[in-house]
C-alpha atoms as a PDB file:
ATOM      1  CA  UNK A   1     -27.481  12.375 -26.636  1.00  0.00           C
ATOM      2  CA  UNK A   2     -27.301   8.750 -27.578  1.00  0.00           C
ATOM      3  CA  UNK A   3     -29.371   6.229 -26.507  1.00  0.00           C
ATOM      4  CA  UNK A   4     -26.144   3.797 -25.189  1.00  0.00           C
ATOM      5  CA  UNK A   5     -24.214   6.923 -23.530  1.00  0.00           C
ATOM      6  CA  UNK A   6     -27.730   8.232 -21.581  1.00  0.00           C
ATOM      7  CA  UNK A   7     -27.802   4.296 -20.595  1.00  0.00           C
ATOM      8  CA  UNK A   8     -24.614   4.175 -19.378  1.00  0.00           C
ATOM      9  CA  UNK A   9     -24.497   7.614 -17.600  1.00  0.00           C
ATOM     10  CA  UNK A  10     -27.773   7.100 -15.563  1.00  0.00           C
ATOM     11  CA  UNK A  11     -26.816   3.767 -15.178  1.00  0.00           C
ATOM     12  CA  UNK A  12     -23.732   3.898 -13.516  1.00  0.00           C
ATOM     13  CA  UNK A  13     -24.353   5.350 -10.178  1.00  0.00           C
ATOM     14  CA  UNK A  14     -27.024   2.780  -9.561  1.00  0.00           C
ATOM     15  CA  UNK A  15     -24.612   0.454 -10.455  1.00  0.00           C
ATOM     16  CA  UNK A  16     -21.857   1.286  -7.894  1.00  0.00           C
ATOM     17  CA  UNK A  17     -24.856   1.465  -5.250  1.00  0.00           C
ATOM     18  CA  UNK A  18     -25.640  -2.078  -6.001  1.00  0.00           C
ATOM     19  CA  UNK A  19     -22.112  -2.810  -5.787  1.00  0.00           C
ATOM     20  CA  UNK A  20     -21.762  -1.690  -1.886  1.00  0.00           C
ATOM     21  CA  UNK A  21     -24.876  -3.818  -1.561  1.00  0.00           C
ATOM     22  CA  UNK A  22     -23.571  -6.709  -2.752  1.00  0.00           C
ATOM     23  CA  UNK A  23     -21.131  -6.765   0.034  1.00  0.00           C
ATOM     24  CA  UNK A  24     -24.002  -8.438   1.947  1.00  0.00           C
ATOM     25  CA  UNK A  25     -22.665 -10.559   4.682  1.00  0.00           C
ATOM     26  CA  UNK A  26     -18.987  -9.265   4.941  1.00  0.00           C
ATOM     27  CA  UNK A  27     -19.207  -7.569   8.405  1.00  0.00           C
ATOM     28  CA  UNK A  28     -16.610  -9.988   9.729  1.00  0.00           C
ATOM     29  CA  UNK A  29     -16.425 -10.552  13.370  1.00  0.00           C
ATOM     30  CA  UNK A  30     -13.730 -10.568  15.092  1.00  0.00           C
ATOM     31  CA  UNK A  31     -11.880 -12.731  17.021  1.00  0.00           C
ATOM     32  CA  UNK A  32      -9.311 -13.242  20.101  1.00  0.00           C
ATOM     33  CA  UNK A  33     -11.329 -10.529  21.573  1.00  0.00           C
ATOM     34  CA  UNK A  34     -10.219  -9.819  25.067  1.00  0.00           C
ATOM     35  CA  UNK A  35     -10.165  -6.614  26.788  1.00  0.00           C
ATOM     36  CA  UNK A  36     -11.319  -4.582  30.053  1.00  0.00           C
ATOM     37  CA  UNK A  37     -13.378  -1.414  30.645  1.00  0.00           C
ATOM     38  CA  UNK A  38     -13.495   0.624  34.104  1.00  0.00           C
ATOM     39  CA  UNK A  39     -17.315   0.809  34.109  1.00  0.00           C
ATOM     40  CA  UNK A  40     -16.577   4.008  36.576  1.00  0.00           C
ATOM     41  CA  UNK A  41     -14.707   6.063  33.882  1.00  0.00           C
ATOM     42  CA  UNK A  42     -16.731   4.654  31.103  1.00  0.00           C
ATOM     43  CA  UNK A  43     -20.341   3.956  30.003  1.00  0.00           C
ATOM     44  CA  UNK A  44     -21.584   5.124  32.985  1.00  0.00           C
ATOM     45  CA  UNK A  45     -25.044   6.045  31.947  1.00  0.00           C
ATOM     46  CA  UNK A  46     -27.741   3.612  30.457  1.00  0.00           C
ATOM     47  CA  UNK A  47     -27.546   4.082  26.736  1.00  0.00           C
ATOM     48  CA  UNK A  48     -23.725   4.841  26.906  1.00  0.00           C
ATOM     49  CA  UNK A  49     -21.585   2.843  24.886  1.00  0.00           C
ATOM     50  CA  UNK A  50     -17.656   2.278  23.704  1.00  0.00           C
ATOM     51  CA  UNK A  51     -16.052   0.845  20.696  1.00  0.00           C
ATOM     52  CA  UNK A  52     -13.137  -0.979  20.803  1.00  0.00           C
ATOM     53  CA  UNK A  53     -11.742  -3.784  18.877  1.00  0.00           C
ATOM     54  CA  UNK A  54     -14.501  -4.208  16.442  1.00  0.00           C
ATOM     55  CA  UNK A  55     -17.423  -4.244  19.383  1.00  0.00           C
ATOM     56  CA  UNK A  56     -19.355  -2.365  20.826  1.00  0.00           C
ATOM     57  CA  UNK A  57     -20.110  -2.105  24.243  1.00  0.00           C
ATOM     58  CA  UNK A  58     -23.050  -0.758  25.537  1.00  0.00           C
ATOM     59  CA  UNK A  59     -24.887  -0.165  28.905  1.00  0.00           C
ATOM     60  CA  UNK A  60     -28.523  -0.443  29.090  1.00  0.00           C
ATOM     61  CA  UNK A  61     -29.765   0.097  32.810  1.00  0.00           C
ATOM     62  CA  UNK A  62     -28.072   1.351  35.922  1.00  0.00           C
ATOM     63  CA  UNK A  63     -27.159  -1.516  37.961  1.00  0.00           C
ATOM     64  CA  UNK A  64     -23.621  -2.919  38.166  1.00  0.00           C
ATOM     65  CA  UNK A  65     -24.440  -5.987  37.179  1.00  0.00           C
ATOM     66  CA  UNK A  66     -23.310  -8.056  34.203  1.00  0.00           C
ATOM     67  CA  UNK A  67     -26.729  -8.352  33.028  1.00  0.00           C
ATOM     68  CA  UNK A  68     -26.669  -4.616  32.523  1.00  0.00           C
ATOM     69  CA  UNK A  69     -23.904  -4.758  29.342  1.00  0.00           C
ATOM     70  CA  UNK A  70     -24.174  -5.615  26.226  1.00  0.00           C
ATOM     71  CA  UNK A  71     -21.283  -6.615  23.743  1.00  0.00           C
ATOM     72  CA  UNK A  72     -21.759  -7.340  20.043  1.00  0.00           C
ATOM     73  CA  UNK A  73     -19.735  -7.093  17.052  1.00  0.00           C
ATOM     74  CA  UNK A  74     -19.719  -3.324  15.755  1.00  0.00           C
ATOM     75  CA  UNK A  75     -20.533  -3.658  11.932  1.00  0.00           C
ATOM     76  CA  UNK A  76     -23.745  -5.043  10.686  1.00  0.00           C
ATOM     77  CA  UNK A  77     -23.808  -8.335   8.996  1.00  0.00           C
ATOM     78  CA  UNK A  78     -25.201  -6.636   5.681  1.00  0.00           C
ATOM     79  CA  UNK A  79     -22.514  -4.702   4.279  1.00  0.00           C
ATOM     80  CA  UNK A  80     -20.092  -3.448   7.531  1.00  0.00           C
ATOM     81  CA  UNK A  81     -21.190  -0.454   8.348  1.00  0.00           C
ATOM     82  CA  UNK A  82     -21.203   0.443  11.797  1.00  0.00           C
ATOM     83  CA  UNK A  83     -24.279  -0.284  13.832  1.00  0.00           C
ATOM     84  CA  UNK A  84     -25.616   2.671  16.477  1.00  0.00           C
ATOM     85  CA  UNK A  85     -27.998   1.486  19.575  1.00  0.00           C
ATOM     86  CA  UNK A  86     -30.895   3.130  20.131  1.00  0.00           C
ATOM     87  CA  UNK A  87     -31.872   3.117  23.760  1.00  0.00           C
ATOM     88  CA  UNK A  88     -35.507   4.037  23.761  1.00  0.00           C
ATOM     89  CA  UNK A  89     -36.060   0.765  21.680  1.00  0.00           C
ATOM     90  CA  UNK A  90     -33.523  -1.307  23.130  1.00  0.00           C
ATOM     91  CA  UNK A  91     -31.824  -2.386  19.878  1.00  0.00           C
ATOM     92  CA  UNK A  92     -29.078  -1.554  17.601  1.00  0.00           C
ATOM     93  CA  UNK A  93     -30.256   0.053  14.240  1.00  0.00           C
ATOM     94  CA  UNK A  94     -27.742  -0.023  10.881  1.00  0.00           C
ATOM     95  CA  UNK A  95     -28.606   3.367   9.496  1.00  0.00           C
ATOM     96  CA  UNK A  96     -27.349   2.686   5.788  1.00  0.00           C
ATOM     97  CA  UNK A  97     -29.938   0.163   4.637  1.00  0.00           C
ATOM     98  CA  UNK A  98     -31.857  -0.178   8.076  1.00  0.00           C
ATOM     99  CA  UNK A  99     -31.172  -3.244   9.385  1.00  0.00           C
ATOM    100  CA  UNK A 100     -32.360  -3.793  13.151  1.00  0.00           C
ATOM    101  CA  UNK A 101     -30.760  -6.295  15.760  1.00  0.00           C
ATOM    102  CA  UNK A 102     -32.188  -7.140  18.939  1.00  0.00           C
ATOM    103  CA  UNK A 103     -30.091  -6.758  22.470  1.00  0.00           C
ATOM    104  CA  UNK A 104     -28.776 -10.662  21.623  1.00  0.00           C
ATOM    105  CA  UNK A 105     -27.726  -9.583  18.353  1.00  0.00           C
ATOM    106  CA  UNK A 106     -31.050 -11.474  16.407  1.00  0.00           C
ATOM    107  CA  UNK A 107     -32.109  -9.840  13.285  1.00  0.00           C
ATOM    108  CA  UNK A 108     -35.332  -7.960  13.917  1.00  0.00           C
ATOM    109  CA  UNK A 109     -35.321  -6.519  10.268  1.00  0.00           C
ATOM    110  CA  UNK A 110     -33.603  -7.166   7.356  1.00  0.00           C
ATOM    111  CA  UNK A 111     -31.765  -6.727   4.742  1.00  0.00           C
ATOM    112  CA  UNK A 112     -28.881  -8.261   7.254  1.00  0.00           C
ATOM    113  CA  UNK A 113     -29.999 -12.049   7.393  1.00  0.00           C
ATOM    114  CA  UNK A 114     -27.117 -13.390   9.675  1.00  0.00           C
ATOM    115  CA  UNK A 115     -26.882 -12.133  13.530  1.00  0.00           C
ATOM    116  CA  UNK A 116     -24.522  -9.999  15.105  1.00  0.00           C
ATOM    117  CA  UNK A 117     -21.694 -11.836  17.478  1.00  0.00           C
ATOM    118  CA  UNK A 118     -22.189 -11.900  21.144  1.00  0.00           C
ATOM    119  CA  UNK A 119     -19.650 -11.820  23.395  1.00  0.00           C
ATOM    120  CA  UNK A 120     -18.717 -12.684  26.698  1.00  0.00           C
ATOM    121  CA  UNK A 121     -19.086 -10.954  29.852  1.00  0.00           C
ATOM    122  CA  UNK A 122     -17.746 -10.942  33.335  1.00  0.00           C
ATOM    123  CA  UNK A 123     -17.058  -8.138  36.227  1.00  0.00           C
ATOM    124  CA  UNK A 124     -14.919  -8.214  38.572  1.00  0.00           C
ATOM    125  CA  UNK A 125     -15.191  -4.910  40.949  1.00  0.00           C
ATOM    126  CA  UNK A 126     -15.521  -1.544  38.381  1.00  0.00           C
ATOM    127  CA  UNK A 127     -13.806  -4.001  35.386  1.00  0.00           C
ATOM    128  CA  UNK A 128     -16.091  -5.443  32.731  1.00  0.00           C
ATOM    129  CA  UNK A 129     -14.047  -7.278  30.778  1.00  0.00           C
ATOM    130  CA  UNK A 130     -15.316  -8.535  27.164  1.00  0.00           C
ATOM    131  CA  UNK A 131     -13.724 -11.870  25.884  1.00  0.00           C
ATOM    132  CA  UNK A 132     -14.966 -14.111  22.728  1.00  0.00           C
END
């Protein structure tokens, strides 16, 4: 084989991996965010969470309080793919290049170097509604 077409045939995958990597910092937030959840019909156990309009929701203890939600913007900061929480460590993990965020959204661990959005919280009753 020649030298330039064994170059160019190893070469290329590696070169459309580094490609998705240089996405870095696309995971757009979104905005006008406002909707409601019935926190009786949905996450209704700690570690449950829902995705809806580009954030996800997530409940991390028991209590019906606002303190026990969470809201961030679904895809990492890195290169958009979706991030997952992970209960037992109380932080949301980006399992294609392993990014971690803390419960406010702070990078713990890179390659992501920008936060995750936050967003608003208030209940009212059962309804948590998420605004931002």
């Amino acid at each position: 084989m020649e030298r330039r077409k064994f170059i160019v045939q190893t070469a290329t995958p590696f070169l459309a991996f580094c490609a998705a990597c240089s996405k870095s910092g696309t995971g757009i937030s979104p905005s006008n965010v406002d909707f409601t959840i019935d926190i009786t019909n949905t996450i209704t156990t700690p570690g449950s969470s829902v995705t809806r309009d580009g954030v996800i929701v997530v409940r991390v203890n028991a209590q019906n309080a606002v303190s026990s939600f969470i809201a961030v913007q679904v895809e990492c900061t890195h290169a958009a793919n979706p991030i997952v929480w992970n209960q037992s460590a109380q932080q949301f993990n980006c399992n294609l290049h392993g990014s971690v965020f803390s419960m406010t959204g702070a990078v713990i661990n890179g390659p992501a170097n920008r936060p995750l959005k936050s967003f608003n919280l208030s209940l009212t009753g059962n309804n948590l509604r998420v605004t931002g």
